[in-house]
Protein backbone atom coordinates (compact mmCIF):
# COMPACT_ATOMS: atom_id res chain seq x y z
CA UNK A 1 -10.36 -7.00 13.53
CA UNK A 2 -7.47 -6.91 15.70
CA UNK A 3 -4.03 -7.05 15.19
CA UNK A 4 -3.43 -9.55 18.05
CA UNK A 5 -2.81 -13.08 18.15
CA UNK A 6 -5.61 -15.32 19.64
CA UNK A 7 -4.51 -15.27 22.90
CA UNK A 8 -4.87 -11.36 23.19
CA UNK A 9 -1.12 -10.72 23.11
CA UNK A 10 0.55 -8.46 20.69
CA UNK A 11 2.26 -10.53 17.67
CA UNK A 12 5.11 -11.76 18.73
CA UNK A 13 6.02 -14.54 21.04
CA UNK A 14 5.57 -18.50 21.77
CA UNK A 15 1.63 -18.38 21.25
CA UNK A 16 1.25 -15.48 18.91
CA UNK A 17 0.24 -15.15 15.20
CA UNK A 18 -1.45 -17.39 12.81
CA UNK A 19 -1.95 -21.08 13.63
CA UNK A 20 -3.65 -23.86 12.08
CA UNK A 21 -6.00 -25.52 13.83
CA UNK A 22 -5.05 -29.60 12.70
CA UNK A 23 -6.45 -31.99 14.94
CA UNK A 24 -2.55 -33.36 15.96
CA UNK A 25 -1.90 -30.01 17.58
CA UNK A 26 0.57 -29.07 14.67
CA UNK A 27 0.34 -26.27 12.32
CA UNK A 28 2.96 -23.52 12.00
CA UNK A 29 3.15 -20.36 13.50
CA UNK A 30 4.04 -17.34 11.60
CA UNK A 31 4.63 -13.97 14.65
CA UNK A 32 4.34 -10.69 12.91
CA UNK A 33 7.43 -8.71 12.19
CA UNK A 34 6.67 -5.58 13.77
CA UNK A 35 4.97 -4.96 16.95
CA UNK A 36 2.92 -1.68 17.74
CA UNK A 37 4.06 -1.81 21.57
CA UNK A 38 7.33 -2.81 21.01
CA UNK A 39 8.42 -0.63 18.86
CA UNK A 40 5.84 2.36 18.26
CA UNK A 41 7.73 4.65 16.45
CA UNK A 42 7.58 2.37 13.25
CA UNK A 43 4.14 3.34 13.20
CA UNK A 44 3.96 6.91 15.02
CA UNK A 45 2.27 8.96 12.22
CA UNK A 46 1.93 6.64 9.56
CA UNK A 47 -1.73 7.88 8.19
CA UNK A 48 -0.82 11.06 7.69
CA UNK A 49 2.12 10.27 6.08
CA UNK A 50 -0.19 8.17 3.78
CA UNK A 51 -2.65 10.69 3.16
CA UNK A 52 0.51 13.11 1.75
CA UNK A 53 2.20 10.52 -0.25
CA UNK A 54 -0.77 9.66 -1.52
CA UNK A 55 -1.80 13.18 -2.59
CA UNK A 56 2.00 13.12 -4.14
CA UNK A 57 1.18 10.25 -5.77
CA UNK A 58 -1.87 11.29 -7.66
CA UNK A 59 -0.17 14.60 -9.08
CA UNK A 60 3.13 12.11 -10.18
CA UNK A 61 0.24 9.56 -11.71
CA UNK A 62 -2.12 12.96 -13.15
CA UNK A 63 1.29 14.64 -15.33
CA UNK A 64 1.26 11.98 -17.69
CA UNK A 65 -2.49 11.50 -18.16
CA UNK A 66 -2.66 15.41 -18.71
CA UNK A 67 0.37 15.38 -20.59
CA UNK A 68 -1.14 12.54 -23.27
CA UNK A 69 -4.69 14.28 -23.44
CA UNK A 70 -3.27 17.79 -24.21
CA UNK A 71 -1.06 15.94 -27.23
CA UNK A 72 -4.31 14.41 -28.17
CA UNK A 73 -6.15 17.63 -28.16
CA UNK A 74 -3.59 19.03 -30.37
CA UNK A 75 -3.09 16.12 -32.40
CA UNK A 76 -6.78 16.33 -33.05
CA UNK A 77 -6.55 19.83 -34.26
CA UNK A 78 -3.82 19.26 -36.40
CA UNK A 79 -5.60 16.25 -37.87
CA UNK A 80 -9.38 18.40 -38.21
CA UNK A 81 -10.48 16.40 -36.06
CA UNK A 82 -9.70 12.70 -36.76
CA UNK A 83 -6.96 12.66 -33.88
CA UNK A 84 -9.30 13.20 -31.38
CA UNK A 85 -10.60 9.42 -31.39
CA UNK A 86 -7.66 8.67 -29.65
CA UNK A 87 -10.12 10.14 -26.23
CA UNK A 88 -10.99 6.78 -25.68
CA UNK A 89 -7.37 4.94 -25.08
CA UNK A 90 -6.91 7.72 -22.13
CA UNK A 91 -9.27 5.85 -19.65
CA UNK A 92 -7.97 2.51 -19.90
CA UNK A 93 -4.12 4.00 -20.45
CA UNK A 94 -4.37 5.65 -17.11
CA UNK A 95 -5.71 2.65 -15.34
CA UNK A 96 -2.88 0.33 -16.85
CA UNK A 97 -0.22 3.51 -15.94
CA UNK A 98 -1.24 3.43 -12.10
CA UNK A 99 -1.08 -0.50 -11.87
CA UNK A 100 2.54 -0.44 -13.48
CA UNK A 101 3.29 2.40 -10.98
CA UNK A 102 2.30 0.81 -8.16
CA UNK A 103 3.10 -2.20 -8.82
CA UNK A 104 7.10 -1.01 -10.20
CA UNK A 105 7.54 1.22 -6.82
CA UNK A 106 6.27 -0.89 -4.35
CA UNK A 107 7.90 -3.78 -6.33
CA UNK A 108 11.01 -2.16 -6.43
CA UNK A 109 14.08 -1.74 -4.15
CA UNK A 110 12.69 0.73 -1.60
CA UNK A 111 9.21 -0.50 -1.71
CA UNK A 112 7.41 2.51 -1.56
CA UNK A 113 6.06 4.81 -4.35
CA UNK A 114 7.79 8.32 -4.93
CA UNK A 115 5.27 9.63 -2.28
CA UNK A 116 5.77 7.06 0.09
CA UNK A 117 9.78 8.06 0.01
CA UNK A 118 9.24 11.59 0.45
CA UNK A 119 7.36 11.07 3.34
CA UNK A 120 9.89 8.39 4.91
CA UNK A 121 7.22 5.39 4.87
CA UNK A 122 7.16 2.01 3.10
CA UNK A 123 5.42 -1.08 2.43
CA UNK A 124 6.49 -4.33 4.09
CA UNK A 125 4.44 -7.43 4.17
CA UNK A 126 3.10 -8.96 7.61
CA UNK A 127 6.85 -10.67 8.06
CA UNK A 128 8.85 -8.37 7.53
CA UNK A 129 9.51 -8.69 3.53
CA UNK A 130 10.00 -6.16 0.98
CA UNK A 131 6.91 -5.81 -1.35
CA UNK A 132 6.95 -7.23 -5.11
CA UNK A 133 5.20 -6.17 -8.15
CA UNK A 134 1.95 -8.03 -7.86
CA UNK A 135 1.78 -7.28 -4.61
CA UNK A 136 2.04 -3.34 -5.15
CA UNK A 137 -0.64 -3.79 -8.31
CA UNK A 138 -3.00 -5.42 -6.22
CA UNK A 139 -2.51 -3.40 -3.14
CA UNK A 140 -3.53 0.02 -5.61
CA UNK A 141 -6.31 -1.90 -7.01
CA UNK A 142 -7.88 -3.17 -3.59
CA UNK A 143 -7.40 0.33 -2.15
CA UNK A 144 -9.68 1.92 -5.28
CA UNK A 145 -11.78 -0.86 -5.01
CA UNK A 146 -12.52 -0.72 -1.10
CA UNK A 147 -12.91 3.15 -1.39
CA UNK A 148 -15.02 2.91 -4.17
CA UNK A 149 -17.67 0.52 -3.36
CA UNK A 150 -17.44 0.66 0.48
CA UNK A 151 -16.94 4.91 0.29
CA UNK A 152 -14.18 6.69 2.09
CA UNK A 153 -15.24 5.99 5.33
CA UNK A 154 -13.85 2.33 4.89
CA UNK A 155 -10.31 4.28 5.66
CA UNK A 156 -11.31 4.74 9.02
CA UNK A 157 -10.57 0.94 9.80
CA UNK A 158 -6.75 2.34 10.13
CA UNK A 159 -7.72 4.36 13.66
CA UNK A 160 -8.78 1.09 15.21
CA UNK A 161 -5.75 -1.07 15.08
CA UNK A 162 -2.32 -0.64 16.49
CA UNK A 163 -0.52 -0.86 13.32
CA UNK A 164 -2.74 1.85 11.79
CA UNK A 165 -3.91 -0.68 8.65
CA UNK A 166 -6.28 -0.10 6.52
CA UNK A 167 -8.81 -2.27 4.97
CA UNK A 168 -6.58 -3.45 1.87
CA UNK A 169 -3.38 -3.63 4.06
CA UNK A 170 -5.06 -6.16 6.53
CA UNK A 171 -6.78 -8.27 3.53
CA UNK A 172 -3.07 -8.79 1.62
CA UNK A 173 -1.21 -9.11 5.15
CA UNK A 174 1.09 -5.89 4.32
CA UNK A 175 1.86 -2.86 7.00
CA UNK A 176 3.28 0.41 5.81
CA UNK A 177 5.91 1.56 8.34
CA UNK A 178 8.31 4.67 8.99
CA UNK A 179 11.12 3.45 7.03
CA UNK A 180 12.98 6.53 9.16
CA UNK A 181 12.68 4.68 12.37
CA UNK A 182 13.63 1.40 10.71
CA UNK A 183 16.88 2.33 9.37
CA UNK A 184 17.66 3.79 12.96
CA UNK A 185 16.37 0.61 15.09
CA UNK A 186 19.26 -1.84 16.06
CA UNK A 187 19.49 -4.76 14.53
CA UNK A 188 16.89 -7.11 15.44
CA UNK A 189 18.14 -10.51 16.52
């Protein structure tokens, strides 16, 4: 797993990035936005960032959850008891709730959660565009699915490539960057 095109060259140039393999030669070929040697401070510490907006991000998605099971709690009390049926909903509330976050913040115009903006990264796709809502739902779901059934240690893919992805990033062809350094880089041309 490499973050280099097939001719061993960092992802950007004439042979570089993805490219069909048609038996007239054609095909297309796609170079990837941004390049770890290039310009390294778009990824210069990038998973730690993501470890503390992630952290962020659990207490922003845990206020709500805690919020509807204490009203529950009392609601049940209040109700002798009856209320307290409502248990169930919590589970598949908070699972919908995280999907919509994800999938609004990385979908929306900063593409990055609230986390993500604190600590100055964001979510791009392998070109170079802004994230969209499915894209941000999936991404959350792939990364609790990866680190659920392949355990944590499937995070360590990110300290063996350049562009410090992890296992979901390189599946959906996304890179989280230092939005910082971006918005100080010149223009590209």
């Amino acid at each position: 797993m490499s973050d280099y095109g097939s001719n061993g060259q960092s992802g950007s140039g004439p042979s570089s990035g993805w490219r069909s393999s048609d038996s007239r030669g054609g095909g297309y070929d796609q170079p990837a936005a941004f390049d770890p040697w290039r310009a390294p401070e778009l990824f210069q510490g990038v998973l730690t960032k993501r470890v503390f907006a992630f952290l962020i991000d659990v207490v922003v998605l845990a206020i709500p959850v805690i919020l509807a099971c204490v009203f529950i709690a009392v609601f049940g009390v209040v109700t002798l008891g009856l209320g307290w049926t409502l248990f169930w909903i919590v589970s598949p509330a908070s699972v919908i709730w995280a999907l919509v976050y994800y999938g609004a913040s990385l979908g929306g115009p900063h593409s990055a959660t609230l986390g993500m903006r604190a600590m100055g990264i964001e979510l791009v796709t392998w070109t170079g565009e802004p994230g969209y809502f499915v894209l941000g739902a999936v991404h959350a779901f792939l990364f609790w699915l990866s680190v659920s059934a392949l355990s944590p240690l499937v995070l360590l893919v990110g300290l063996f490539n350049g562009r410090r992805r992890l296992l979901h990033d390189i599946v959906l062809g996304t890179v989280i960057i230092n939005s910082t350094a971006l918005a100080a880089e010149p223009a590209r041309p």
